[in-house]
Protein backbone atom coordinates (compact mmCIF):
# COMPACT_ATOMS: atom_id res chain seq x y z
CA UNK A 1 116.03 104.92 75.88
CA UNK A 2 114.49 102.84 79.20
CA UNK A 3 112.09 103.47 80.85
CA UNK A 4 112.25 103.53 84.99
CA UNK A 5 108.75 102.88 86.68
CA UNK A 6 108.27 104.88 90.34
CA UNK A 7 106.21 103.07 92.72
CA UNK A 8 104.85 104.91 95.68
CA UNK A 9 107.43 104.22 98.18
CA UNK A 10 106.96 102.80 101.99
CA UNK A 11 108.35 105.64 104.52
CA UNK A 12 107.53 104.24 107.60
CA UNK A 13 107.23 100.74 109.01
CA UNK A 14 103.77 100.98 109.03
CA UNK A 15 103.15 102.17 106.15
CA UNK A 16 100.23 100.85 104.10
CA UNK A 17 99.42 103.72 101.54
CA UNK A 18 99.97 107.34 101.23
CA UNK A 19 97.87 110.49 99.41
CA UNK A 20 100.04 112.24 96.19
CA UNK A 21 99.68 116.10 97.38
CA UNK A 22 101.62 117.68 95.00
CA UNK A 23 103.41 117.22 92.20
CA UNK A 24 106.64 119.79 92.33
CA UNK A 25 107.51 119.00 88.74
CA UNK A 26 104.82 119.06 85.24
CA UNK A 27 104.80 115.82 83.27
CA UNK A 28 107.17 116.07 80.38
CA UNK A 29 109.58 117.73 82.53
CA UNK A 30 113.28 116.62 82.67
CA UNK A 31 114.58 115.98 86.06
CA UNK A 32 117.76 115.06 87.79
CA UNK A 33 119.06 112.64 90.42
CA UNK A 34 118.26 113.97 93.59
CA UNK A 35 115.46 116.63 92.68
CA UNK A 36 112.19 116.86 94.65
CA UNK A 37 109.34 115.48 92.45
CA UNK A 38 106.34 115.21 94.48
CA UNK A 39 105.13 115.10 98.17
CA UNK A 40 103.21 111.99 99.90
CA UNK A 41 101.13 113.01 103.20
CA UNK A 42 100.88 109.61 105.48
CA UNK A 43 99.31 109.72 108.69
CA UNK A 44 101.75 111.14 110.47
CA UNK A 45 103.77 113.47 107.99
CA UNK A 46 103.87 115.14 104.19
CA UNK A 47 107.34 114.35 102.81
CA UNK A 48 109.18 115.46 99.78
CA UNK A 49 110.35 112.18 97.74
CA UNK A 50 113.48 113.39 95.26
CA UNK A 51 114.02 111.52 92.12
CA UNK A 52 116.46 108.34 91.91
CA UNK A 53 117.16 108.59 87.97
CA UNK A 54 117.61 111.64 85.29
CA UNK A 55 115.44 111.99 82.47
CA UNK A 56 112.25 113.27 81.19
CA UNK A 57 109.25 112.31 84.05
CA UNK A 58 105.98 111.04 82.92
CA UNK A 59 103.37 111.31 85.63
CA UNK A 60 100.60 108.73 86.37
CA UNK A 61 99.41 109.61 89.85
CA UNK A 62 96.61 112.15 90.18
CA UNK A 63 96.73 114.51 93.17
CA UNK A 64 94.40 114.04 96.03
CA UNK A 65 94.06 110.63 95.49
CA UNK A 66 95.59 107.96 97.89
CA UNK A 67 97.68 104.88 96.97
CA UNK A 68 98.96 101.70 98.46
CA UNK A 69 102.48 101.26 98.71
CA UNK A 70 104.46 100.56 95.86
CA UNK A 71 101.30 101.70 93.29
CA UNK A 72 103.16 103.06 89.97
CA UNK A 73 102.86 106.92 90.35
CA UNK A 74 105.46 107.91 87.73
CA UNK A 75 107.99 106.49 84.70
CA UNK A 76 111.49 108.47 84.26
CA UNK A 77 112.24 107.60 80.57
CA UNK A 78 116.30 108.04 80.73
């Protein structure tokens, strides 16, 4: 089993940090390549950001809270 680390990811150019609004899955969850996980509000927009690996999702990132770009929000343990 490995372990996949998500890092907050840069959406825009200008990007310099975004706020985790929702989580769309519970930790301990298993998701799949492709799935919605969580939203990220930026100045400009809230975006859905889907998952880039299968497995069973830890989450780090607390809700509300804003993050610089490429802060560990989540591990995928595959």
């Amino acid at each position: 089993m490995s372990k996949m680390t998500l890092k907050l990811p840069k959406l825009a150019v200008s990007m310099q940090s975004g706020t985790l609004v929702e989580w769309l899955v519970a930790s301990e969850d298993t998701v799949s390549v492709g799935q919605p996980i969580y939203a990220v509000e930026t100045e400009k927009t809230s975006t859905e950001v889907a998952s880039p690996f299968a497995g069973r999702i830890v989450t780090i990132g607390q809700i509300g809270e804003n993050y610089p770009v490429g802060t560990p929000i989540a591990e995928i343990h595959t």
